[in-house]
C-alpha atoms as a PDB file:
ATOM      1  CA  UNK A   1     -15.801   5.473  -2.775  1.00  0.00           C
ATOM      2  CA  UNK A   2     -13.323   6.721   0.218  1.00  0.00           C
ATOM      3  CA  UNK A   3     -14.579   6.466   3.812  1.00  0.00           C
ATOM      4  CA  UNK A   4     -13.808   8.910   5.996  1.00  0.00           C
ATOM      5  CA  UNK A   5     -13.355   9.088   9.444  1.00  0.00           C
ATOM      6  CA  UNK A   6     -14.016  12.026  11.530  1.00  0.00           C
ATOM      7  CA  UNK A   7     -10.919  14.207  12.393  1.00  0.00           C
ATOM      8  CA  UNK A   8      -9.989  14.270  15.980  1.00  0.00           C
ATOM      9  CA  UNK A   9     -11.403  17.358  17.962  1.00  0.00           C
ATOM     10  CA  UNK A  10      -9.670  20.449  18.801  1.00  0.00           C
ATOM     11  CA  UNK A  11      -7.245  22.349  16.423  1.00  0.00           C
ATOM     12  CA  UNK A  12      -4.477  20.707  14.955  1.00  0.00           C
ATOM     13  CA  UNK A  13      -0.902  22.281  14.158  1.00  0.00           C
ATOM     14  CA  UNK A  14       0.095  19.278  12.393  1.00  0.00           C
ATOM     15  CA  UNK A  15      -0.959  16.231  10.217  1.00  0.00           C
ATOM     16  CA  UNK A  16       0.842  13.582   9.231  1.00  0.00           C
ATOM     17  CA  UNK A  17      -0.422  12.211   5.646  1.00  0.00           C
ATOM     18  CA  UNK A  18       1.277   8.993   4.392  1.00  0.00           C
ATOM     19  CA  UNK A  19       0.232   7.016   1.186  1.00  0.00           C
ATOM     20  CA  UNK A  20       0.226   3.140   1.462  1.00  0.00           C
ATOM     21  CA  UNK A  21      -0.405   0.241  -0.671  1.00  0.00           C
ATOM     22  CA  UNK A  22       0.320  -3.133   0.280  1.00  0.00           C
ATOM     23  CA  UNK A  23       2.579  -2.030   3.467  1.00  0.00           C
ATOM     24  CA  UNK A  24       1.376  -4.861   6.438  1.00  0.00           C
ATOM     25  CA  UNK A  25       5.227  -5.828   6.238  1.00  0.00           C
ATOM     26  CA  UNK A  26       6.246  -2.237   8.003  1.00  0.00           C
ATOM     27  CA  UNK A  27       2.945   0.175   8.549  1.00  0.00           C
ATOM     28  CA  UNK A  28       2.600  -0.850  12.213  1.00  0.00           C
ATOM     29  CA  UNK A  29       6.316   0.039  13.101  1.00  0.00           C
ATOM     30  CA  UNK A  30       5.947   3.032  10.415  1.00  0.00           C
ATOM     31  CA  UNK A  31       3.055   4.218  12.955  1.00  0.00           C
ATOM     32  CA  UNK A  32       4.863   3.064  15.945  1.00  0.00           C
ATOM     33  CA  UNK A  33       7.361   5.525  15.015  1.00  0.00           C
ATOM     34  CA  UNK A  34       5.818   8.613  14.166  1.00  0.00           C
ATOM     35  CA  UNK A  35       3.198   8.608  17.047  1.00  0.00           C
ATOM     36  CA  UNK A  36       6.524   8.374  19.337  1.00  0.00           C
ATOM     37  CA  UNK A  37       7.653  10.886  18.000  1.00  0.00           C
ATOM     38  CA  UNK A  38       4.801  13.262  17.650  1.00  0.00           C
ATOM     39  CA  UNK A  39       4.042  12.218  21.436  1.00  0.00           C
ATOM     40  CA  UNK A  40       6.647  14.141  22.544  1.00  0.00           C
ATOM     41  CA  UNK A  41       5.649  17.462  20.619  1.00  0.00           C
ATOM     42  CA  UNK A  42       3.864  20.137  22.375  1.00  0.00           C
ATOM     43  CA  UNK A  43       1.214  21.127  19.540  1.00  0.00           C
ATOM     44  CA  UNK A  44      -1.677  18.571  18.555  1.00  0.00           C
ATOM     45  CA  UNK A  45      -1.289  16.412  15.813  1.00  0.00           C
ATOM     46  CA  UNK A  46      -2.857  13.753  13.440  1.00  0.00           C
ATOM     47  CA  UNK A  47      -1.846  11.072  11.664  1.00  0.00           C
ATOM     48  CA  UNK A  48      -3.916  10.461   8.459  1.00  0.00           C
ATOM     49  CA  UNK A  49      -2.913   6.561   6.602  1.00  0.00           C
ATOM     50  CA  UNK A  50      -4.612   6.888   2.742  1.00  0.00           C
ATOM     51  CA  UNK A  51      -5.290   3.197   2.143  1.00  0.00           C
ATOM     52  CA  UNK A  52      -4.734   2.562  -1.648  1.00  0.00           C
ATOM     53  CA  UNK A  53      -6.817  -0.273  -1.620  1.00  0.00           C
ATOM     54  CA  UNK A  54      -4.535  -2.177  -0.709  1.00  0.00           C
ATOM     55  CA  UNK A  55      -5.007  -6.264  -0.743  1.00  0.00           C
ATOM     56  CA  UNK A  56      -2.953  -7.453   2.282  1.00  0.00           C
ATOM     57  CA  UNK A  57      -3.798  -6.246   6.109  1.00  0.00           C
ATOM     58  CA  UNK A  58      -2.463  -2.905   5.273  1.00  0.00           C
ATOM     59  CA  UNK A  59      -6.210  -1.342   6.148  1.00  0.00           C
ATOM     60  CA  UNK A  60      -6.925  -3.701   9.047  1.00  0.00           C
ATOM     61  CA  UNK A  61      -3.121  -2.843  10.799  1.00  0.00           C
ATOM     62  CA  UNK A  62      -3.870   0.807  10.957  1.00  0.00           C
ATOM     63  CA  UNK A  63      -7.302   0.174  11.716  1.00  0.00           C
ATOM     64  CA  UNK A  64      -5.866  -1.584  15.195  1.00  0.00           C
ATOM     65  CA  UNK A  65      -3.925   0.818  15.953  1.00  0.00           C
ATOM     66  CA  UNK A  66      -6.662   3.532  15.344  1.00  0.00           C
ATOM     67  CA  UNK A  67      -8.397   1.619  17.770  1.00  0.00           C
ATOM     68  CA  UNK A  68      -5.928   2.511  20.595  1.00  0.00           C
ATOM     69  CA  UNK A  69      -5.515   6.506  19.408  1.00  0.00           C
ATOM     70  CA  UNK A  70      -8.247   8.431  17.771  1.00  0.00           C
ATOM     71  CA  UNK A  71      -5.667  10.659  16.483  1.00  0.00           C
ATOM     72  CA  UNK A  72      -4.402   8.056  14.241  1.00  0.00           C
ATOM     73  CA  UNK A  73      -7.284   7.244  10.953  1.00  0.00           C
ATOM     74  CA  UNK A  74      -7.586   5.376   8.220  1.00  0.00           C
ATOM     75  CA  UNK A  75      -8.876   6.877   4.872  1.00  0.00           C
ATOM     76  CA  UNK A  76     -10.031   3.722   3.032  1.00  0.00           C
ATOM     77  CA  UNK A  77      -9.550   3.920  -0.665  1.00  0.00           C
ATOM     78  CA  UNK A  78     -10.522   1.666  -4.273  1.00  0.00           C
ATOM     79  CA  UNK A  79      -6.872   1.485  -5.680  1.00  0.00           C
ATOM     80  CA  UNK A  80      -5.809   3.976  -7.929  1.00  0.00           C
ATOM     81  CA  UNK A  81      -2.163   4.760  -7.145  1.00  0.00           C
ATOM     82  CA  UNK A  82       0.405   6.875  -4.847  1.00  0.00           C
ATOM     83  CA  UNK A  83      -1.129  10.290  -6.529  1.00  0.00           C
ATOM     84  CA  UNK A  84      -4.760   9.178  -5.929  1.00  0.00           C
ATOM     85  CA  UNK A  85      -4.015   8.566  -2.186  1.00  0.00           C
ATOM     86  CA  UNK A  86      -1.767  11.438  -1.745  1.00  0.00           C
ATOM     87  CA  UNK A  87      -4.487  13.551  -2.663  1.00  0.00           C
ATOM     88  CA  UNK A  88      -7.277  12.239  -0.782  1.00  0.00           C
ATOM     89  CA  UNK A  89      -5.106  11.630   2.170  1.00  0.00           C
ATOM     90  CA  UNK A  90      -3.933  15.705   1.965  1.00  0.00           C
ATOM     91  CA  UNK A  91      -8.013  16.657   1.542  1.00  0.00           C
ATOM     92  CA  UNK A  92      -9.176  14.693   4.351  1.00  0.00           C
ATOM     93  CA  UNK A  93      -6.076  16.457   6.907  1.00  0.00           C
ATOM     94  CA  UNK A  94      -7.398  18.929   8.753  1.00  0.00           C
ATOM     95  CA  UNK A  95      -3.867  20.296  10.365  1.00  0.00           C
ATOM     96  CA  UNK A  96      -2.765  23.621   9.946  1.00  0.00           C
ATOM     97  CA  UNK A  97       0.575  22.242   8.223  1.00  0.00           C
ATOM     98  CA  UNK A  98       0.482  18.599   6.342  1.00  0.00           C
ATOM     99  CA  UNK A  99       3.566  16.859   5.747  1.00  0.00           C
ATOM    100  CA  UNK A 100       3.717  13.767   3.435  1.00  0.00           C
ATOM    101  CA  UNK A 101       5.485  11.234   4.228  1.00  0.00           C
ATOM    102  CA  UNK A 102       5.958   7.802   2.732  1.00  0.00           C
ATOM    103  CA  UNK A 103       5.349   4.786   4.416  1.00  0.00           C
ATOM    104  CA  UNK A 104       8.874   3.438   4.505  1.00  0.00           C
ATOM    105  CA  UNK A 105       9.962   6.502   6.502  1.00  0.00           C
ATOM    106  CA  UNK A 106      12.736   6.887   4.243  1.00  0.00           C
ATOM    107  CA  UNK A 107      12.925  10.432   5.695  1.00  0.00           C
ATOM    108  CA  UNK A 108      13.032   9.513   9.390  1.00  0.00           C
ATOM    109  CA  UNK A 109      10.140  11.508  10.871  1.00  0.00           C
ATOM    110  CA  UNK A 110      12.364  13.768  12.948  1.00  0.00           C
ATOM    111  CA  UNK A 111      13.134  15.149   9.726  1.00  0.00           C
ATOM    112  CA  UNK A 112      10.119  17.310   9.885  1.00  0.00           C
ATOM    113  CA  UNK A 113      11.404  19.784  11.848  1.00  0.00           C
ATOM    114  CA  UNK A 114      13.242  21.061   8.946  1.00  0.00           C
ATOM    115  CA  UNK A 115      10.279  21.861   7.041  1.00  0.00           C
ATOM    116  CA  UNK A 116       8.592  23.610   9.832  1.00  0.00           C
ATOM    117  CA  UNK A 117       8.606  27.430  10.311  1.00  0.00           C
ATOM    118  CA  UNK A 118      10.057  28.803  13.589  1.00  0.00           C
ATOM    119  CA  UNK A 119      11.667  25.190  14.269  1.00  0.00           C
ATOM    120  CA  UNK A 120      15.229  23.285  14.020  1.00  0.00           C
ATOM    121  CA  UNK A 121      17.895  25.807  12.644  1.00  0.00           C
ATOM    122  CA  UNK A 122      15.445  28.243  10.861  1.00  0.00           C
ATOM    123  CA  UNK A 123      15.957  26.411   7.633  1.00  0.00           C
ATOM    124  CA  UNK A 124      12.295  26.826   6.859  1.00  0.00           C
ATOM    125  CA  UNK A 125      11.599  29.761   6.334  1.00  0.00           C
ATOM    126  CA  UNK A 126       8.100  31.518   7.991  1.00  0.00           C
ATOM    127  CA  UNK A 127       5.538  31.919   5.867  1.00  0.00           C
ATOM    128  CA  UNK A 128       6.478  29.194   2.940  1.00  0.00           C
ATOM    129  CA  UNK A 129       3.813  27.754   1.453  1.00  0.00           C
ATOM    130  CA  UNK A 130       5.091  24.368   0.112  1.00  0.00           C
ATOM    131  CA  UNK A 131       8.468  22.592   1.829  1.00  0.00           C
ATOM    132  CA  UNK A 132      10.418  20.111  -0.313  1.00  0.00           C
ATOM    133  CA  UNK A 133      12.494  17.763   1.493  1.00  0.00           C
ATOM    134  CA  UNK A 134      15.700  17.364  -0.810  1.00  0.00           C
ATOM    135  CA  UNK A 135      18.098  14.547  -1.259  1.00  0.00           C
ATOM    136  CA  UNK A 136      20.415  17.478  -3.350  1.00  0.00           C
ATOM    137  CA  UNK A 137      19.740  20.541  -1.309  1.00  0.00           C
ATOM    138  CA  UNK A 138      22.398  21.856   0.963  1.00  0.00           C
ATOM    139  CA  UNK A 139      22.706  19.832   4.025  1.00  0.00           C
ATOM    140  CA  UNK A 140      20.896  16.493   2.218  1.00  0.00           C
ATOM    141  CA  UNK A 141      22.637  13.067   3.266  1.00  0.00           C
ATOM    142  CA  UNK A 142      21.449  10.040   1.337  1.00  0.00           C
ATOM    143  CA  UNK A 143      22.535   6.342   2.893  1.00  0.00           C
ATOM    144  CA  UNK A 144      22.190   2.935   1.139  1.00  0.00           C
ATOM    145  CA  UNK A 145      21.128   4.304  -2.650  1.00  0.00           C
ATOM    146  CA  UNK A 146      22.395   1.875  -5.640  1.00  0.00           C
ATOM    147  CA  UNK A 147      24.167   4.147  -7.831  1.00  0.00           C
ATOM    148  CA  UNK A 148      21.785   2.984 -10.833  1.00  0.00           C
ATOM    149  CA  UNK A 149      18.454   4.349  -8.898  1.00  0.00           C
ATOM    150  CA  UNK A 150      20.254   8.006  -8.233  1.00  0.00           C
ATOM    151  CA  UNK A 151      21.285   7.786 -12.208  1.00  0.00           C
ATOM    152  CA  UNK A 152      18.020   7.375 -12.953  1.00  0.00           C
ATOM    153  CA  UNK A 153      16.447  10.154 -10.559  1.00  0.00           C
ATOM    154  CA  UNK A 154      18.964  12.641 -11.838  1.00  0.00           C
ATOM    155  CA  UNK A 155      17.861  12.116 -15.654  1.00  0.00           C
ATOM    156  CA  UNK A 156      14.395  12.408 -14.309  1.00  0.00           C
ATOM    157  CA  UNK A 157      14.764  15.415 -12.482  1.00  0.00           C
ATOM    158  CA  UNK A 158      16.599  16.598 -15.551  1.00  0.00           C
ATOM    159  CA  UNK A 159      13.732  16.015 -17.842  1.00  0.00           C
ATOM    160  CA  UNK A 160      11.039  17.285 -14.952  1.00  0.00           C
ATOM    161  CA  UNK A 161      13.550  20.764 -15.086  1.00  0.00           C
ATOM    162  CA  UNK A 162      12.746  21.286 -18.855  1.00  0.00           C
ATOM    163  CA  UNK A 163       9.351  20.515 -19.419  1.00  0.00           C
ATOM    164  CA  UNK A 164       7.602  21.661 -15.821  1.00  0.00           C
ATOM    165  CA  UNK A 165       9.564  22.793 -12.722  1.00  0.00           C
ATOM    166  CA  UNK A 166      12.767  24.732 -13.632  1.00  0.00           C
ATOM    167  CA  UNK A 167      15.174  24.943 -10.708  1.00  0.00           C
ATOM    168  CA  UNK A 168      14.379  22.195  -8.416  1.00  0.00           C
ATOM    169  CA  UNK A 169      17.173  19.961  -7.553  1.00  0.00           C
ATOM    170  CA  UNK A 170      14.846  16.804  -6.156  1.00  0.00           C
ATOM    171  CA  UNK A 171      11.289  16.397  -6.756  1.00  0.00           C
ATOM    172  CA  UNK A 172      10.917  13.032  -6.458  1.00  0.00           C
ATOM    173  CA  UNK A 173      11.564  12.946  -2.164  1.00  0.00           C
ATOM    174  CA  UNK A 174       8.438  11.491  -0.784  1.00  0.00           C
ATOM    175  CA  UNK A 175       8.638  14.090   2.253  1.00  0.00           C
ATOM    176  CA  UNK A 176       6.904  17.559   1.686  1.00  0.00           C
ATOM    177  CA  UNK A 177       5.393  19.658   4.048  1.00  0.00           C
ATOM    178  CA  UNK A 178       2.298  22.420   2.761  1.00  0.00           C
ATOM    179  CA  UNK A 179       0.260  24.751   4.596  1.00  0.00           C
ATOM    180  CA  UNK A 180      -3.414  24.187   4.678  1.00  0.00           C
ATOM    181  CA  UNK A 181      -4.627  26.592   2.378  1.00  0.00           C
ATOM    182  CA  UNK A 182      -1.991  25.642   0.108  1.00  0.00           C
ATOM    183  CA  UNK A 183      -2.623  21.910   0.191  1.00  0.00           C
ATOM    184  CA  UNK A 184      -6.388  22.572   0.153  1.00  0.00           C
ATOM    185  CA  UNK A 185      -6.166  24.768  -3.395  1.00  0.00           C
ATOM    186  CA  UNK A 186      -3.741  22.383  -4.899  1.00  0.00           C
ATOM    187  CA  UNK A 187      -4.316  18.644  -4.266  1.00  0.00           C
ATOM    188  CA  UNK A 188      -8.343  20.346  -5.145  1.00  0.00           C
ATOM    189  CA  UNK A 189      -6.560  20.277  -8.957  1.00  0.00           C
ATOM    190  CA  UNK A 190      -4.154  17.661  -8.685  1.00  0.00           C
ATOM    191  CA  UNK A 191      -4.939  14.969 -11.781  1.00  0.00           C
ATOM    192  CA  UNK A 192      -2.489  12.430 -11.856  1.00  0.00           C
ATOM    193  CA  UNK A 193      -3.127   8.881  -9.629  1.00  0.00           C
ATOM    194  CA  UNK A 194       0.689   7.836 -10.188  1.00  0.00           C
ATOM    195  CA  UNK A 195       4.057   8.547  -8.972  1.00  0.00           C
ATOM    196  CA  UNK A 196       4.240  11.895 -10.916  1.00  0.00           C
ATOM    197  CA  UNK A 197       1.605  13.367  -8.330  1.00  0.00           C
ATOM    198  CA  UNK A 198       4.609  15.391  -6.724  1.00  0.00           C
ATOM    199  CA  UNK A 199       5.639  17.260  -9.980  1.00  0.00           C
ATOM    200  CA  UNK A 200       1.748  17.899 -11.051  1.00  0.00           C
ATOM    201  CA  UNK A 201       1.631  19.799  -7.208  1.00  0.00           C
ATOM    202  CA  UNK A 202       5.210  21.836  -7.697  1.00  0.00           C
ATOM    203  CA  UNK A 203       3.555  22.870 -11.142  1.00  0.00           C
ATOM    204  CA  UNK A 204       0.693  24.107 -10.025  1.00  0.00           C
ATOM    205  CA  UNK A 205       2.317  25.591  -6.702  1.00  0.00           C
ATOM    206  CA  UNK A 206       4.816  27.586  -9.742  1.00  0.00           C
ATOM    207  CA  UNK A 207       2.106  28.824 -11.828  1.00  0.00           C
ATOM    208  CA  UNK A 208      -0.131  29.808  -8.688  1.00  0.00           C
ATOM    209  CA  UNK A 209       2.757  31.866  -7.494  1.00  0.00           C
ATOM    210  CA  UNK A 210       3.374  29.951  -4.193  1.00  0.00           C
ATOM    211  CA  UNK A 211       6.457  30.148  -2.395  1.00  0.00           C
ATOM    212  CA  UNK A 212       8.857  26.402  -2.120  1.00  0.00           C
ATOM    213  CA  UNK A 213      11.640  26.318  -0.200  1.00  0.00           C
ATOM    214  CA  UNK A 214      13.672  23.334  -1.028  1.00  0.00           C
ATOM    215  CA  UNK A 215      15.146  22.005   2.022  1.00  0.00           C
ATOM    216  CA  UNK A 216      17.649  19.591   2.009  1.00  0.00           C
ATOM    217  CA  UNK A 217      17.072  16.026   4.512  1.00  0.00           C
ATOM    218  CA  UNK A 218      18.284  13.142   5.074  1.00  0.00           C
ATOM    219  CA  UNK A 219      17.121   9.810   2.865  1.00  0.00           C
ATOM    220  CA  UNK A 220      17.571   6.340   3.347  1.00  0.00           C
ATOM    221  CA  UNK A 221      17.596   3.715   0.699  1.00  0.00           C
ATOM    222  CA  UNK A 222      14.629   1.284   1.493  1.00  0.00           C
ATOM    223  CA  UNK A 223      14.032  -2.194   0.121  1.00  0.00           C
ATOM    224  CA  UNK A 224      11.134  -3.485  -1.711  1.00  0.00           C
ATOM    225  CA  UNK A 225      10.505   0.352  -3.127  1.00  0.00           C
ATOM    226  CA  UNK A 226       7.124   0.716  -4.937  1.00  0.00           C
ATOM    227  CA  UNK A 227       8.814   2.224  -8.102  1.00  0.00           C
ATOM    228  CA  UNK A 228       9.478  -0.290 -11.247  1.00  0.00           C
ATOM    229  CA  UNK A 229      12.119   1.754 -12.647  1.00  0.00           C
ATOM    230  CA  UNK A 230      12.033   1.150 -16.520  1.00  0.00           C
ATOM    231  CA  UNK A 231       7.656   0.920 -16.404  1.00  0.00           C
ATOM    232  CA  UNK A 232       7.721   3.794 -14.354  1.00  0.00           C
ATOM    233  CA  UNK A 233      10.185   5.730 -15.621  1.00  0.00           C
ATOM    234  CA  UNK A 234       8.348   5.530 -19.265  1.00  0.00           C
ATOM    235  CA  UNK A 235       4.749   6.701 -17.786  1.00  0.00           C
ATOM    236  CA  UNK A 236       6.495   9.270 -15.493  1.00  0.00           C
ATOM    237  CA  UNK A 237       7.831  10.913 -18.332  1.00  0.00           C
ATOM    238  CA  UNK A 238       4.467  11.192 -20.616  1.00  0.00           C
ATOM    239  CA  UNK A 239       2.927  12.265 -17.140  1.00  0.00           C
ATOM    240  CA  UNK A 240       5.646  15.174 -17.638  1.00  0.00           C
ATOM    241  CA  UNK A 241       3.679  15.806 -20.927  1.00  0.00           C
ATOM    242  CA  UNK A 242       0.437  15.068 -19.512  1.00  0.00           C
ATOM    243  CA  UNK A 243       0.918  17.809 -16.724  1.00  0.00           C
ATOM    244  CA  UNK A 244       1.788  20.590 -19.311  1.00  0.00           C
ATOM    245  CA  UNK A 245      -1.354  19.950 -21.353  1.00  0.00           C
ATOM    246  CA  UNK A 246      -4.056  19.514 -18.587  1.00  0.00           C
ATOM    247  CA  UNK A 247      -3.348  22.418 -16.745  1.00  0.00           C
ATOM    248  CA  UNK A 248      -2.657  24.559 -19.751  1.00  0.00           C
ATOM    249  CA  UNK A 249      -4.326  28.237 -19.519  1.00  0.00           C
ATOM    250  CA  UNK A 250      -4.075  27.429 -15.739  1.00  0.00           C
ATOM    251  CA  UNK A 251      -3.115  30.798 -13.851  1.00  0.00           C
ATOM    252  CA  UNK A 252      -2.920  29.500 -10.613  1.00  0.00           C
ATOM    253  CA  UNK A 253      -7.174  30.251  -9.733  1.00  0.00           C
END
């Protein structure tokens, strides 16, 4: 069972969702970093940590630094994967936007003001429902990838174009930003616990007749990445299969 701590008070423009699992090595600084950031923002914020049950001091880190900013919570979580936490962590936001972000800030948080409407150069559009940060979109800079991980995101992405979202260059980039009705209807249906969670959500955004905007951002290579290429890359790709059967009939209600 998750426990959930109460929201902070007041209304909030933006939360700040990211999934973790065994992170004590680099969630403090993680947080460190985006409260800065978001410190210096004029709207009010949140800044929601999904706990994947994680065995190390993952839970007890956050918790400490909860402690010294009730804006900052810790959704506590039995372990069932990156799509299991993503989920709960994008259910339990309350802001009226909710980015995801993963815990390695491989999309420096400053990066969000690309997916927001009104902000940076206007490359979000207003009223989008669902913004995909993009290592391949126009303007995208990626630092530090081995070329064998981007060969094996491109056949990925190539498979992911045939059998569920035609047209999208990246949907593997851990950094998405949704709307609150839009996150509310579809991480309601999301299915999938693993690292296929952000394909099941661009499905169901398609057939539900959403509007993406794919957005391109800058990406750094991280270390110690959560993905096992060849174990993942096989269950990723019957998820692909997976996705198209369980939400068959589905017409976006």
């Amino acid at each position: 069972m998750s426990r959930i701590p109460p929201a902070a008070p007041g209304p909030i423009f933006l939360s700040v969702v990211i999934p973790a699992y065994n992170e004590e090595a680099r969630i403090s600084r993680t947080i460190r970093e985006v409260v800065a950031y978001l410190q210096g923002q004029e709207y009010q914020w949140e800044v929601v940590v999904a706990d994947d049950g994680s065995s190390d001091a993952t839970a007890r880190l956050v918790s400490e630094a909860a402690a010294g900013d009730s804006r900052v919570r810790v959704l506590s979580l039995e372990h069932r994967g990156k799509g299991w936490a993503v989920k709960n962590g994008m259910l339990a936001a309350v802001g009226e936007f909710r980015l995801l972000s993963d815990a390695d800030l491989s999309v420096p948080i400053v990066q969000v003001e690309r997916l927001l409407p009104g902000r940076d150069d206007g490359a979000a559009q207003d009223g989008v429902d669902v913004a995909v940060g993009s290592r391949e979109a126009p303007g995208a800079a990626r630092y530090g990838e081995p070329g064998s991980r981007h060969l094996m995101g491109r056949v990925f992405n190539a498979a992911v174009n045939r059998l569920a979202v035609p047209g999208m260059a990246d949907t593997q980039c851990g950094f998405k930003c949704f709307r609150a009705a839009a996150a509310a209807h579809l991480f309601a249906r999301a299915t999938l616990d693993g690292f296929s969670c952000d394909v099941e959500v661009l499905y169901l955004a398609r057939r539900s007749g959403m509007t993406i905007s794919e957005i391109g951002v800058d990406w750094y290579y991280r270390e110690h990445s959560k993905v096992r290429p060849l174990r993942d890359a096989f269950s990723m790709a019957l998820d692909l299969l997976r996705i198209r059967w369980r939400h068959r009939g589905y017409s976006g209600r």
